[in-house]
Every structure is written in C-alpha cells, then in structure tokens.
C-alpha atoms as a PDB file:
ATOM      1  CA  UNK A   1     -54.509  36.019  97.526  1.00  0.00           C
ATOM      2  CA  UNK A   2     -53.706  38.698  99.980  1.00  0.00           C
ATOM      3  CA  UNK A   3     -51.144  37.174 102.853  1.00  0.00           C
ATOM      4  CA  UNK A   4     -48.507  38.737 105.233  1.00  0.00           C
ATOM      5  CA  UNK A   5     -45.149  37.160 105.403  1.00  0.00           C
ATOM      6  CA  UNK A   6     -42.821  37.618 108.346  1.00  0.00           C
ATOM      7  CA  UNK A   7     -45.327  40.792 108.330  1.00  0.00           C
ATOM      8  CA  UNK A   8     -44.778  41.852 105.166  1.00  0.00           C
ATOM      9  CA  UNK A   9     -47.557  41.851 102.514  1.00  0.00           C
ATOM     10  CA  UNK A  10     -47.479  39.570  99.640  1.00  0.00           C
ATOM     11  CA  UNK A  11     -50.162  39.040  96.772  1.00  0.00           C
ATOM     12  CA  UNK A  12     -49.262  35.914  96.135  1.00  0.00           C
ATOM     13  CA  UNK A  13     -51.599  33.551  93.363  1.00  0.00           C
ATOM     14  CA  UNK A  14     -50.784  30.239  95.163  1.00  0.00           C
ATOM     15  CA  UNK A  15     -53.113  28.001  97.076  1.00  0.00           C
ATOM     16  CA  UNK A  16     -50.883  25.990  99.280  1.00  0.00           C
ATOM     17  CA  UNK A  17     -48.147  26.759 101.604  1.00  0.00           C
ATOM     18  CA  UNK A  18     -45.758  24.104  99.662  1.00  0.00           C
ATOM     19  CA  UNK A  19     -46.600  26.562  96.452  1.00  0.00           C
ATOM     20  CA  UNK A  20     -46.315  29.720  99.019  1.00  0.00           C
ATOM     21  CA  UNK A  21     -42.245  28.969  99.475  1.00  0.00           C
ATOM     22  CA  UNK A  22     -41.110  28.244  96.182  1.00  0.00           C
ATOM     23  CA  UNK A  23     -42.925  31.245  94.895  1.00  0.00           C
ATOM     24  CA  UNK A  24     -40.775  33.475  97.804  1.00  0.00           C
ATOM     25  CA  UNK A  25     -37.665  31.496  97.262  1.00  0.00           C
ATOM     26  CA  UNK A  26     -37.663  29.166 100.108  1.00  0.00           C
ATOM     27  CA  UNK A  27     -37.881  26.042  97.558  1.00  0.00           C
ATOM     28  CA  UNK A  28     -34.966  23.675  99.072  1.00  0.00           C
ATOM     29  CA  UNK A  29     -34.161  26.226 102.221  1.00  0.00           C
ATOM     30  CA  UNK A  30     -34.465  24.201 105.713  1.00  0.00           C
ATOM     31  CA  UNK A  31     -36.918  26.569 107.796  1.00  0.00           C
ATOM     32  CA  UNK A  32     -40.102  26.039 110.196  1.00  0.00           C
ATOM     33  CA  UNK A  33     -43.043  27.516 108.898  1.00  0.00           C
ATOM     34  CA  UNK A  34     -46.242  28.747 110.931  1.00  0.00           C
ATOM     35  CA  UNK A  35     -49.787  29.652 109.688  1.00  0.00           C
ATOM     36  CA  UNK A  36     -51.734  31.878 111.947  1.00  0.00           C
ATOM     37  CA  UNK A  37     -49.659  31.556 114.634  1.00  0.00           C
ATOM     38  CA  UNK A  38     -49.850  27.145 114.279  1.00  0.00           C
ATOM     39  CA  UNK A  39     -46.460  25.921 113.937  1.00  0.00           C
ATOM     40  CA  UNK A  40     -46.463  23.491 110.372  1.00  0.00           C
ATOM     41  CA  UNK A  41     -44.078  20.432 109.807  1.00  0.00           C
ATOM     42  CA  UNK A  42     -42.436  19.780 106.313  1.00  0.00           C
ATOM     43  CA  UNK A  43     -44.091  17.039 106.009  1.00  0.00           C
ATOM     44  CA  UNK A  44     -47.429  19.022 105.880  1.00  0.00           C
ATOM     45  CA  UNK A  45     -46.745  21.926 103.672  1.00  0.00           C
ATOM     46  CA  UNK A  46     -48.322  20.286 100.332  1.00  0.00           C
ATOM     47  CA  UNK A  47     -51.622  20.307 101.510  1.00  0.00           C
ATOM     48  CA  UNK A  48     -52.560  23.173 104.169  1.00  0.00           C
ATOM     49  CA  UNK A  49     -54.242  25.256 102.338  1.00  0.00           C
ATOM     50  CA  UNK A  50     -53.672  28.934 102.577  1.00  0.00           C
ATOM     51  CA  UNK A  51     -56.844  31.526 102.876  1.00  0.00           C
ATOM     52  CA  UNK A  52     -56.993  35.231 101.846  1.00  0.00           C
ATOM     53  CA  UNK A  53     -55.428  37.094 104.728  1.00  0.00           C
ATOM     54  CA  UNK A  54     -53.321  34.204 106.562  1.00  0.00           C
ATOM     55  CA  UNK A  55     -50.569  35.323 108.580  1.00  0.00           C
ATOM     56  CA  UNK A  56     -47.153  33.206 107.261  1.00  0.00           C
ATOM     57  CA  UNK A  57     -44.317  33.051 109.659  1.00  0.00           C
ATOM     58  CA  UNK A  58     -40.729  31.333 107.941  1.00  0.00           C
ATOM     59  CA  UNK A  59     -38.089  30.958 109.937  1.00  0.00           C
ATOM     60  CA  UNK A  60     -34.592  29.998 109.438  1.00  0.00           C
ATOM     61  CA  UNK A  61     -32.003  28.567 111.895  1.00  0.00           C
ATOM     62  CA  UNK A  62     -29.190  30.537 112.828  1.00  0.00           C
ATOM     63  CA  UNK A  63     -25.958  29.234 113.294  1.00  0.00           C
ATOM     64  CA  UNK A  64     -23.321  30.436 116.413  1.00  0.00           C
ATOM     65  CA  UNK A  65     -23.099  31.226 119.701  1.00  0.00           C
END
C-alpha cells in the first residue's frame, strides 16, 4: 500500500495504523498520529484501517522553551 508519511512516500504492506508505526519505528515512541488530516488517539490505532493513498501525520512532542 502506497501512503505518505509526514509527506514522505512509503510502500508500506501493513493494513492498520497500529502495524503502520512499528513497521516505521514508532513501536513504544509517545506521538499523536493523524489520518487524512483526523487527529487518532492511542487507544484507536489497532483498528483504523489504512487505505491506498492515506495521508499519515506522526508527531512527536518537543521538549523546552
């Protein structure tokens, strides 16, 4: 499946957005995620289901001031 990533391109053979961040190294990382622009909670990642040409945001929190 063809996705962009922080708008990067990624094939990525995954079907789940869970699946999506272990597969780009974001396994145990504490981010917020987006699909398409539609923020998604932790909690929810093991079952959205991604589609050929979704748009993945990942975010991580930055520390400082």
């Amino acid at each position: 499946m063809h996705i962009r990533v922080n708008g990067v391109s990624h094939d990525l053979q995954v079907a789940r957005l869970a699946q999506a961040l272990e597969v780009l190294g974001y396994r145990q990382a504490a981010v917020a995620t987006a699909v398409n622009g539609v923020f998604v909670p932790a909690g929810a990642r093991e079952e959205l289901l991604l589609a050929d040409g979704d748009a993945l945001e990942i975010l991580a929190p930055m520390q400082g001031g």
